[in-house]
N, C-alpha and C. Protein backbone atom coordinates (compact mmCIF):
# COMPACT_ATOMS: atom_id res chain seq x y z
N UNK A 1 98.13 93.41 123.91
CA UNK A 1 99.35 92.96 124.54
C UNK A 1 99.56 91.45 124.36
N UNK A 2 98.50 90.66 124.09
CA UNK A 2 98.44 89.25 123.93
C UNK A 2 99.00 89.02 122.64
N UNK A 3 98.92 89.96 121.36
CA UNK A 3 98.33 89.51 120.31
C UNK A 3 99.81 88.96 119.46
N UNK A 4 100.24 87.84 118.81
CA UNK A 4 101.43 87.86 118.56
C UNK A 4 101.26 87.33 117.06
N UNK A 5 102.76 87.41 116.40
CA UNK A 5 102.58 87.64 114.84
C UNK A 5 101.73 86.23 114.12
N UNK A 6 101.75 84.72 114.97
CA UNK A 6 101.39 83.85 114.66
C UNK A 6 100.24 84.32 114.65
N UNK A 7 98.94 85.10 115.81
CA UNK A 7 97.81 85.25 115.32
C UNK A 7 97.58 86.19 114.18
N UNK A 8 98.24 87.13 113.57
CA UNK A 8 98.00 87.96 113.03
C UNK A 8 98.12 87.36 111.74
N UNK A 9 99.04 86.11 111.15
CA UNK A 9 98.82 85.52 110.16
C UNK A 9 98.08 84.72 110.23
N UNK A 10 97.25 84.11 111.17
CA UNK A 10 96.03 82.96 111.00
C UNK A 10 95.44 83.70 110.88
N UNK A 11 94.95 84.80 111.41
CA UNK A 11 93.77 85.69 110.69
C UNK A 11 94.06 85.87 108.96
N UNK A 12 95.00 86.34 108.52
CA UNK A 12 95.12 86.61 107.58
C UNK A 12 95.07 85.42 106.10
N UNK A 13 95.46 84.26 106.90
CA UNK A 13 95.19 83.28 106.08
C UNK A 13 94.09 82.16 106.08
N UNK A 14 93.23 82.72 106.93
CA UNK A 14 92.03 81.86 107.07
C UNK A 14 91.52 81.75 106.12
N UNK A 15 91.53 82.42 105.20
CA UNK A 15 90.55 81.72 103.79
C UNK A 15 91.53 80.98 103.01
N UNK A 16 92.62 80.92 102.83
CA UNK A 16 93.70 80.15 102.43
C UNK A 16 94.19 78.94 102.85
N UNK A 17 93.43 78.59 104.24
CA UNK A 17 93.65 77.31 104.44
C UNK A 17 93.14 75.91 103.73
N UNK A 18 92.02 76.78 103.50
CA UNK A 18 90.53 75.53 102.59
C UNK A 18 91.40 75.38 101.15
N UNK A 19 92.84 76.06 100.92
CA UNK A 19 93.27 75.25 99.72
C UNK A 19 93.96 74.17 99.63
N UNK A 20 94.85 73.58 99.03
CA UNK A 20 95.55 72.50 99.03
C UNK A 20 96.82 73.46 99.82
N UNK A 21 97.88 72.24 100.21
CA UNK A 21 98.98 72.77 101.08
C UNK A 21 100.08 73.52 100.33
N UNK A 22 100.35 73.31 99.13
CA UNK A 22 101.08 74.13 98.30
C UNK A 22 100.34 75.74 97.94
N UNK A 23 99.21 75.82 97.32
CA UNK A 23 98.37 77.14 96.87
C UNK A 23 98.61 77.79 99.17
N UNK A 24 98.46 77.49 99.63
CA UNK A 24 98.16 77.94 101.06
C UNK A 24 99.84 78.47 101.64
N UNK A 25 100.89 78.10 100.86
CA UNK A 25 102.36 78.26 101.43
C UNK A 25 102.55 79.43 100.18
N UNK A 26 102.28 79.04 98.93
CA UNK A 26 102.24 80.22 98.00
C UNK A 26 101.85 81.54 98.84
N UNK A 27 100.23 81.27 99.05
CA UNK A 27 99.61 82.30 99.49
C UNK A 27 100.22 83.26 100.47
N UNK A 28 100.81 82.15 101.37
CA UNK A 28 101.41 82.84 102.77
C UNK A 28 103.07 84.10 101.94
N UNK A 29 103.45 83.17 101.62
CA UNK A 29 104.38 83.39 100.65
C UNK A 29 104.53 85.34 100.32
N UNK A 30 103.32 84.96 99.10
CA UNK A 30 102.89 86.32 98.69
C UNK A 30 102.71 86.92 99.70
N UNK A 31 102.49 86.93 100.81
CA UNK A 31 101.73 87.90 101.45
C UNK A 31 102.84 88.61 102.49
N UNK A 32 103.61 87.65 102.59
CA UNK A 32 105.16 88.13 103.82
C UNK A 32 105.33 88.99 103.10
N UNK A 33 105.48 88.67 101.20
CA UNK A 33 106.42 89.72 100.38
C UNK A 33 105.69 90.94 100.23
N UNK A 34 104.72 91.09 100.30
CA UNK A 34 103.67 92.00 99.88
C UNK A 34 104.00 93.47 101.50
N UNK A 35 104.04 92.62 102.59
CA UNK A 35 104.27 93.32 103.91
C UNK A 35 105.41 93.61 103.93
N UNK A 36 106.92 92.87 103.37
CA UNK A 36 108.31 93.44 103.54
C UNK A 36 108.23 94.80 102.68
N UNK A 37 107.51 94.12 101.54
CA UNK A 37 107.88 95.55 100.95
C UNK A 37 106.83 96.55 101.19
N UNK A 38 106.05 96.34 101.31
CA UNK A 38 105.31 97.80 102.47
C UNK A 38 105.97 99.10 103.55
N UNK A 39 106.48 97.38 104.12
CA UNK A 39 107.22 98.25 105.35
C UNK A 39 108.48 98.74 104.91
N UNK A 40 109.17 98.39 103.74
CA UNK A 40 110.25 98.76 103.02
C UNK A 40 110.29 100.07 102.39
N UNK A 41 108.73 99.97 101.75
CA UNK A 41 108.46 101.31 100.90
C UNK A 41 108.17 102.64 102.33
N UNK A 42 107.59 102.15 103.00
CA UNK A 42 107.19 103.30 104.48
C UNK A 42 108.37 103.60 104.56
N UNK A 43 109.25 102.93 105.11
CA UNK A 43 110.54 103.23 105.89
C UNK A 43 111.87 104.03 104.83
N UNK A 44 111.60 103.81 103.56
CA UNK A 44 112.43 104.18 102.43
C UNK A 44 111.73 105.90 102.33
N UNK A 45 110.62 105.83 102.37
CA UNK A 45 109.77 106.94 102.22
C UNK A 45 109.70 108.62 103.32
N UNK A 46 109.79 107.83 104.62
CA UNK A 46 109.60 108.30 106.06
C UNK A 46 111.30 109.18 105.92
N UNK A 47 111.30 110.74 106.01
CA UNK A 47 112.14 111.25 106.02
C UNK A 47 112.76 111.56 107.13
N UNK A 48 111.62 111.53 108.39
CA UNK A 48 112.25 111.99 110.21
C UNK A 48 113.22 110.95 110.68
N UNK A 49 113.84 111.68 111.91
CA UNK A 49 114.45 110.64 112.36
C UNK A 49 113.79 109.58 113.09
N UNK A 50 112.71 109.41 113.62
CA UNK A 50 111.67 108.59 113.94
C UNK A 50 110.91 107.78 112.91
N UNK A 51 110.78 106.52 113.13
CA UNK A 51 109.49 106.15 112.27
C UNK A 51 108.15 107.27 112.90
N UNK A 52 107.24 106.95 111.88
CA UNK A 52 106.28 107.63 111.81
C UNK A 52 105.30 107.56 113.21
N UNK A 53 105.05 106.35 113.93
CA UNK A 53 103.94 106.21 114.75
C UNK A 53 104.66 106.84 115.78
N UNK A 54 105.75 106.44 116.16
CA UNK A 54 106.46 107.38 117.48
C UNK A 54 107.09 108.62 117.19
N UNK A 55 107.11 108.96 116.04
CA UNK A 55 107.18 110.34 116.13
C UNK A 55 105.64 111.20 116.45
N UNK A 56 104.77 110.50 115.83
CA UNK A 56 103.28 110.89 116.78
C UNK A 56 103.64 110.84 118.24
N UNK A 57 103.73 109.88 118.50
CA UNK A 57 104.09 109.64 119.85
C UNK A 57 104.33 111.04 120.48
N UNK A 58 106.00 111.11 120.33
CA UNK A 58 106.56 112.16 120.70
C UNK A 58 106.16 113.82 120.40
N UNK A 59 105.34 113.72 119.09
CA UNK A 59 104.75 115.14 119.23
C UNK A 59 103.77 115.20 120.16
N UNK A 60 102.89 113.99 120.12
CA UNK A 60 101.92 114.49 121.58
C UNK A 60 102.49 114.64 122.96
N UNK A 61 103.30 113.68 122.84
CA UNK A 61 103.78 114.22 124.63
C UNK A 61 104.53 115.73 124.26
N UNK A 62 105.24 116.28 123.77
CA UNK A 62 104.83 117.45 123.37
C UNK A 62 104.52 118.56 123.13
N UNK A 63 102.63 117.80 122.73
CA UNK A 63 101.79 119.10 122.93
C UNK A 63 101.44 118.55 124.61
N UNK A 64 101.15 117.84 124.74
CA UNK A 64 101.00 117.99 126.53
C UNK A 64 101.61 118.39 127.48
N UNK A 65 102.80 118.27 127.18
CA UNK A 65 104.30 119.12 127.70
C UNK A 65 104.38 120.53 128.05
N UNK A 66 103.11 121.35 127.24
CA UNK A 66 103.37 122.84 127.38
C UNK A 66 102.73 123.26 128.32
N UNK A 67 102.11 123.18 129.14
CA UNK A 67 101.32 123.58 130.05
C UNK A 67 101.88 123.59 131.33
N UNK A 68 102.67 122.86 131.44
CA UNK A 68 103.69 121.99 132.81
C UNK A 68 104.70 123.28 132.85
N UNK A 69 105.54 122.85 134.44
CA UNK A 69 106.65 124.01 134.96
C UNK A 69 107.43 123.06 135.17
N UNK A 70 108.57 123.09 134.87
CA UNK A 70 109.75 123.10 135.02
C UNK A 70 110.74 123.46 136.10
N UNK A 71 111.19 122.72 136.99
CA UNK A 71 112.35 123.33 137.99
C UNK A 71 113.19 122.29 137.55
N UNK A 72 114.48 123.37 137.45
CA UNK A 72 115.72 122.80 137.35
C UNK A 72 116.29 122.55 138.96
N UNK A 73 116.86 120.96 139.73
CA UNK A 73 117.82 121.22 140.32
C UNK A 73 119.32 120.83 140.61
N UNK A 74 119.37 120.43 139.21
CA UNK A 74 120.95 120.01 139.29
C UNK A 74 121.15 119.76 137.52
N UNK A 75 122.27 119.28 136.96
CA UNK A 75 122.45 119.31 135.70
C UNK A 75 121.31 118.16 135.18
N UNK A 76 121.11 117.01 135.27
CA UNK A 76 120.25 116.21 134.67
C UNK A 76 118.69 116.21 135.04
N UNK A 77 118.67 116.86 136.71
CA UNK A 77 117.40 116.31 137.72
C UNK A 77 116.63 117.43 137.49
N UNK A 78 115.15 117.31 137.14
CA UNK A 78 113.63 117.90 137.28
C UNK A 78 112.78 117.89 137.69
N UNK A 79 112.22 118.80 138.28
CA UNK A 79 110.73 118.81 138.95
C UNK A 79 110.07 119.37 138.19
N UNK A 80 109.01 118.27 137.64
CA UNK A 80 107.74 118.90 136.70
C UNK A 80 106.74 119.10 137.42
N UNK A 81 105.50 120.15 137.54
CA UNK A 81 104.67 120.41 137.91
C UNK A 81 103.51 120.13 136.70
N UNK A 82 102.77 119.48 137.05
CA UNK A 82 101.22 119.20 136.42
C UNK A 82 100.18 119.54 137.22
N UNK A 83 100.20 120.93 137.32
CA UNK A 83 98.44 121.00 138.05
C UNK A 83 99.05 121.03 139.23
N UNK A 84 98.48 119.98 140.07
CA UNK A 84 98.35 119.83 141.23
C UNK A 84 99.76 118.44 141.70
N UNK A 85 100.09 117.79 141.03
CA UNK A 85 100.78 116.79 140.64
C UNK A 85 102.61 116.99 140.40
N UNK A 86 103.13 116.44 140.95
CA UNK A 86 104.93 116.44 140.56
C UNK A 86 105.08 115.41 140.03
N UNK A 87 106.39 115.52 139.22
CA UNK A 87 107.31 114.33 138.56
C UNK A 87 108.44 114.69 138.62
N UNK A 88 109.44 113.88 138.82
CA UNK A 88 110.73 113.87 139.13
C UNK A 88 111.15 113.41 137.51
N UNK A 89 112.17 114.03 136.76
CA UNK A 89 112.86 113.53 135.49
C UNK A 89 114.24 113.29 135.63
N UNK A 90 114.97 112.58 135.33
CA UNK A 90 116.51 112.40 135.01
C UNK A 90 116.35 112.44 133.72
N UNK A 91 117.03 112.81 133.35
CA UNK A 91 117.84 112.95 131.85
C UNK A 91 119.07 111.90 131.60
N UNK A 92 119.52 112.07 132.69
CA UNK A 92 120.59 111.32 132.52
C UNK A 92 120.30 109.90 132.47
N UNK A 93 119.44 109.49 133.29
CA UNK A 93 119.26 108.20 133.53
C UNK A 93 117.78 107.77 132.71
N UNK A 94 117.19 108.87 131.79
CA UNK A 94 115.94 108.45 131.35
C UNK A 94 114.70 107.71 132.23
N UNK A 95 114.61 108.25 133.50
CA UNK A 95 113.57 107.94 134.24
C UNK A 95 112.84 109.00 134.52
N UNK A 96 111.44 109.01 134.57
CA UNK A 96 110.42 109.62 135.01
C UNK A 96 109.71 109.21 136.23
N UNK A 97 109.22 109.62 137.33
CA UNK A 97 108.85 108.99 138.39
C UNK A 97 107.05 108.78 138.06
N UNK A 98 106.41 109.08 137.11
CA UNK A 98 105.54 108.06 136.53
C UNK A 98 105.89 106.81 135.69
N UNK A 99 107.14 106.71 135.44
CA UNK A 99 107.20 105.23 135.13
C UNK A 99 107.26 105.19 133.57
N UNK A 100 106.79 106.26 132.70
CA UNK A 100 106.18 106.12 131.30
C UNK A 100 107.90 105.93 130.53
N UNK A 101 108.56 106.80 130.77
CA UNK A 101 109.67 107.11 130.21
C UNK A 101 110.58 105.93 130.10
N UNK A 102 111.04 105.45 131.04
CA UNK A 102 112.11 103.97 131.18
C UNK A 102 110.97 102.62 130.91
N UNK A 103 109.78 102.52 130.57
CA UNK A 103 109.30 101.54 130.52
C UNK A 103 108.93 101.43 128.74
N UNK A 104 108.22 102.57 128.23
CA UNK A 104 108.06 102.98 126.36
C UNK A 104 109.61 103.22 125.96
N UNK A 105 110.64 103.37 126.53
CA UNK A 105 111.37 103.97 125.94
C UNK A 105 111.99 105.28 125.53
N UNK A 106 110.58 106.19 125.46
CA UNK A 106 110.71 107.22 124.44
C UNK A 106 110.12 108.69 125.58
N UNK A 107 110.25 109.64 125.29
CA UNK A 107 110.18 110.65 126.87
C UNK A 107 108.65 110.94 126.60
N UNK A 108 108.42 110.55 128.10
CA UNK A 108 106.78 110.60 128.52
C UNK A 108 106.64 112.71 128.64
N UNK A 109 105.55 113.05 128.81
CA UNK A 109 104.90 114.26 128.73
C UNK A 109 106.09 115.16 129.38
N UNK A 110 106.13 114.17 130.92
CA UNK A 110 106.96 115.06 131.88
C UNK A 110 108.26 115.18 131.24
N UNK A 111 108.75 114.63 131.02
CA UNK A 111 110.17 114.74 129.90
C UNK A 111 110.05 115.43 129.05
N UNK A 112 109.52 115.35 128.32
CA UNK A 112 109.46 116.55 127.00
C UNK A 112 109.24 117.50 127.43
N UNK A 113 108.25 118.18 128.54
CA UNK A 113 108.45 119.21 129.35
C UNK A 113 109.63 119.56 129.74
N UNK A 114 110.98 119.48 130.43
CA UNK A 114 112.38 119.15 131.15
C UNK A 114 112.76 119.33 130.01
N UNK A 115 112.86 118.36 128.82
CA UNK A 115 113.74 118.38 127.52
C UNK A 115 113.46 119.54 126.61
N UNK A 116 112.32 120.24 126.30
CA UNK A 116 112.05 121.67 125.91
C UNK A 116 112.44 122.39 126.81
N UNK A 117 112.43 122.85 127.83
CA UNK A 117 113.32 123.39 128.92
C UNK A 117 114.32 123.67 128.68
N UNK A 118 114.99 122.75 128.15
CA UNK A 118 116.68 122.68 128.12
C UNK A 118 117.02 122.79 126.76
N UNK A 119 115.94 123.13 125.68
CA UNK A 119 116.07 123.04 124.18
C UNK A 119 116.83 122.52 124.21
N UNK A 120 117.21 120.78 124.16
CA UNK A 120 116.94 119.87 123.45
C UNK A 120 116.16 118.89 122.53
N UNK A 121 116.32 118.46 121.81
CA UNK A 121 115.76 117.39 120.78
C UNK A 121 115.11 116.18 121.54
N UNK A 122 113.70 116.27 121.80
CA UNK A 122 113.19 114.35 122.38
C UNK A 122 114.02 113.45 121.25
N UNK A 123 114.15 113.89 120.37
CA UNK A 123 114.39 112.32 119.27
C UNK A 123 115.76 112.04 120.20
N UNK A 124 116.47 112.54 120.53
CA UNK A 124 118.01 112.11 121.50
C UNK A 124 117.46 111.41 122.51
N UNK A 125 116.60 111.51 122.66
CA UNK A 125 116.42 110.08 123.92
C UNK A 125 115.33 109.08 123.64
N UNK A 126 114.86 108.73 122.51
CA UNK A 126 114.24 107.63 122.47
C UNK A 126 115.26 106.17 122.24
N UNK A 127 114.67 105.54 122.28
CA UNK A 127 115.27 104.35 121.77
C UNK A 127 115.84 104.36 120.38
N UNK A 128 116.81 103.47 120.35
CA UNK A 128 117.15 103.38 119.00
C UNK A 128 116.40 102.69 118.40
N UNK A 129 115.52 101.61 118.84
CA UNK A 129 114.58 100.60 118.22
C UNK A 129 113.69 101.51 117.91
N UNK A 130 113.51 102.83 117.62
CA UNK A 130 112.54 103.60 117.06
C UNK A 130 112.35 104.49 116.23
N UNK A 131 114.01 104.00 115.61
CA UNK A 131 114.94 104.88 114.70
C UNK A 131 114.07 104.55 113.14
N UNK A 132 113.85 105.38 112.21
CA UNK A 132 113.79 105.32 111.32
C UNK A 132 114.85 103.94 110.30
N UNK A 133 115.99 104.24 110.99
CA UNK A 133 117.19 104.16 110.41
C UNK A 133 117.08 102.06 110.27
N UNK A 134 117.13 102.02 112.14
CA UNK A 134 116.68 100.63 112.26
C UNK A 134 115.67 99.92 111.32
N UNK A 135 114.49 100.68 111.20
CA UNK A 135 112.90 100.48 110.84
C UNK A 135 113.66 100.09 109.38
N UNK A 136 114.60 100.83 108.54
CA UNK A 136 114.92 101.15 107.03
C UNK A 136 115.57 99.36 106.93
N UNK A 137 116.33 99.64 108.21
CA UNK A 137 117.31 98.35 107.48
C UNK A 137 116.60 97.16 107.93
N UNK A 138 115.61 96.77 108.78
CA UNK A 138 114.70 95.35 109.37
C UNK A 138 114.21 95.03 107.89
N UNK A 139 113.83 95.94 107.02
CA UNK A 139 112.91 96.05 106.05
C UNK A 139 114.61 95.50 104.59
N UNK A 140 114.86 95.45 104.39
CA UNK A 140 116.12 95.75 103.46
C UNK A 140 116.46 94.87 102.70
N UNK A 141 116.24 93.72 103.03
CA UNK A 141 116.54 92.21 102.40
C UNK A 141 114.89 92.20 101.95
N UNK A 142 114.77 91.76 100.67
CA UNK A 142 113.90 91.83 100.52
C UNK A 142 113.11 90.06 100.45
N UNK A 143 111.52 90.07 100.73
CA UNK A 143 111.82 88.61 100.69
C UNK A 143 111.05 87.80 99.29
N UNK A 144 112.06 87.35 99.43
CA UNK A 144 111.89 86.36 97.53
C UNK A 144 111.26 84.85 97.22
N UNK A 145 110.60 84.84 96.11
CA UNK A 145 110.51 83.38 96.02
C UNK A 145 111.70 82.29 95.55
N UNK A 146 111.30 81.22 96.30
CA UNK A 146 112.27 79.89 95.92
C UNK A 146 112.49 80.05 94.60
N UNK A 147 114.06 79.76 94.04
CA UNK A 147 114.28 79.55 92.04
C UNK A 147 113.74 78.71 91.79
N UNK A 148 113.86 78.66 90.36
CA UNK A 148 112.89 77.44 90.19
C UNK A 148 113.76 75.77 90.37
N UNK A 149 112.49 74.75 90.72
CA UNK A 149 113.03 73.71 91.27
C UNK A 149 114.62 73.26 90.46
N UNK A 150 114.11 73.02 88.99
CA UNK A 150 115.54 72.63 88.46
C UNK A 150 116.76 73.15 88.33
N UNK A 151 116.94 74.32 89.38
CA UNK A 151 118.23 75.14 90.04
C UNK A 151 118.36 74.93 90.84
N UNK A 152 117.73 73.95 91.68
CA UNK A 152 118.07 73.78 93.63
C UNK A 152 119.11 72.62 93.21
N UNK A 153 120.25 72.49 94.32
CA UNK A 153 121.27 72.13 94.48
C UNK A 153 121.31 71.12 95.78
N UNK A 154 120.33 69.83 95.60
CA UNK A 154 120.19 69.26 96.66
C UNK A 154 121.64 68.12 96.64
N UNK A 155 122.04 68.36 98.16
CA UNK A 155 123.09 67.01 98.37
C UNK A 155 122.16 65.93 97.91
N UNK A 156 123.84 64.73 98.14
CA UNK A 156 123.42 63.68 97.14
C UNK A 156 122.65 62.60 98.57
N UNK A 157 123.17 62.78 99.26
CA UNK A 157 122.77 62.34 101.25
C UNK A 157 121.02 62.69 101.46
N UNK A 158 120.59 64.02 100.94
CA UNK A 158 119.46 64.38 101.30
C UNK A 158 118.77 63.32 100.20
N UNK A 159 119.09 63.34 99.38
CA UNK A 159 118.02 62.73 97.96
C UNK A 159 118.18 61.20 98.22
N UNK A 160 118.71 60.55 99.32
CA UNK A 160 118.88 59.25 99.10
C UNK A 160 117.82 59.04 100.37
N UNK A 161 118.05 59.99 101.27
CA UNK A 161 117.02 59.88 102.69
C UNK A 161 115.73 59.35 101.91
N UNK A 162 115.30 58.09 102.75
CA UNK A 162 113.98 58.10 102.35
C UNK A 162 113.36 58.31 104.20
N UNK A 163 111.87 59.36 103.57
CA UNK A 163 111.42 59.67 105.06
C UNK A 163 110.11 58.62 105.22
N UNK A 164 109.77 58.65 106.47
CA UNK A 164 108.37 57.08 106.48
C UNK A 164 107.80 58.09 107.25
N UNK A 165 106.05 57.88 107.28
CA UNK A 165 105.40 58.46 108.54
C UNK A 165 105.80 57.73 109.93
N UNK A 166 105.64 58.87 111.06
CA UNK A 166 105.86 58.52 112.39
C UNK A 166 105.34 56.66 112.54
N UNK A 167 105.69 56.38 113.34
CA UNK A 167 105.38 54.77 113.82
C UNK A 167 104.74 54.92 114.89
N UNK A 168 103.09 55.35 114.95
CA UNK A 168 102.20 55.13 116.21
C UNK A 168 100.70 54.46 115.25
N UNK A 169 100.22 54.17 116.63
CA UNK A 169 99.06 53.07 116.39
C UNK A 169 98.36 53.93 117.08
N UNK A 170 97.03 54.48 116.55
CA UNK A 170 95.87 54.40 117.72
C UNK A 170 95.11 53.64 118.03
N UNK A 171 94.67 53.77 119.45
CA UNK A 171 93.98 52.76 120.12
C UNK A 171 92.98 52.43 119.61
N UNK A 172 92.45 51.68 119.48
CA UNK A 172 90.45 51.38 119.31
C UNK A 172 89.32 52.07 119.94
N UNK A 173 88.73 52.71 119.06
CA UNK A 173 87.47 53.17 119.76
C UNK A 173 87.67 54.42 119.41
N UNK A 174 86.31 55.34 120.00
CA UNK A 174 86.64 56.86 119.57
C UNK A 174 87.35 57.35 120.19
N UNK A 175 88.10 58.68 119.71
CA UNK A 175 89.45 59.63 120.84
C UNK A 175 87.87 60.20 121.69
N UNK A 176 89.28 60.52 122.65
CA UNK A 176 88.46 60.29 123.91
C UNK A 176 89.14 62.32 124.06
N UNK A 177 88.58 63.03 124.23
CA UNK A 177 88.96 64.79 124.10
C UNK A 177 89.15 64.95 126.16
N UNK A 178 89.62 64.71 126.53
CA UNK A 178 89.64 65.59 128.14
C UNK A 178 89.41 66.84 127.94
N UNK A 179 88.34 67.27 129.39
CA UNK A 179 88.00 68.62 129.17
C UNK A 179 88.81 69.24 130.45
């Protein structure tokens, strides 16, 4: 839950740092392109209406789904029985009274229980952020390297900028680290 895309590329480029700063932006470079089109080729590939991991998803809740009872008492509202255990479902409103359903998005056990019930389709109530369709087009632009330099089209304003390093002094003596 911590883990975010900045760490997932410092891992990935840790041996790429020990190069010079150009070979290390290359590197990074290659490697975005290497993942767009991965996820380009998956998603071009993937025929369901789900991407692939949440359509797992949704087949397991499911298969866990079959065991459960079902009471209907009104057009959207359900009482699932688990064992010993109830859940309340809306349909309408995509809530489950375990919480799983309006918080993933996508219909928790007790739902797919209620939604086989009613032979309907789970894929009608997931998110759209879980659409194949979405997944196809995030992926679509593909990503490219810079042309080459003597085709860039720099203003005449940028090329006159001259840039200086920052203007600080450090103090004397060794840095001092607070712990």
């Amino acid at each position: 839950m911590t883990s975010n895309i900045a760490e997932s590329i410092n891992n990935t480029n840790r041996i790429a740092r020990r190069l010079l700063v150009v070979s290390t932006i290359d590197f990074m470079r290659l490697m975005i392109e290497s993942w767009n089109a991965k996820q380009h080729e998956e998603a071009t590939n993937t025929l369901k209406e789900l991407t692939a991991k949440y359509n797992d998803v949704l087949i397991n809740n499911h298969l866990l789904s079959q065991k459960m009872i079902v009471k209907v008492t009104n057009e959207f509202l359900n009482i699932v029985t688990n064992g010993a255990k109830r859940f309340i479902v809306c349909l309408r409103r995509r809530k489950c009274s375990c919480g799983e359903f309006q918080l993933d998005k996508i219909p928790c056990s007790h739902a797919m229980a209620a939604i086989t019930y009613r032979n309907q389709h789970g894929g009608n109530y997931c998110s759209p952020y879980y659409s194949n369709k979405n997944f196809r087009d995030a992926y679509v632009i593909p990503v490219e390297p810079l042309p080459c330099e003597s085709t860039w089209e720099i203003p005449r304003e940028v090329l006159d900028e001259v840039v200086l390093p920052p203007d600080s002094k450090r103090p004397p003596g060794r840095p001092c680290f607070e712990r």
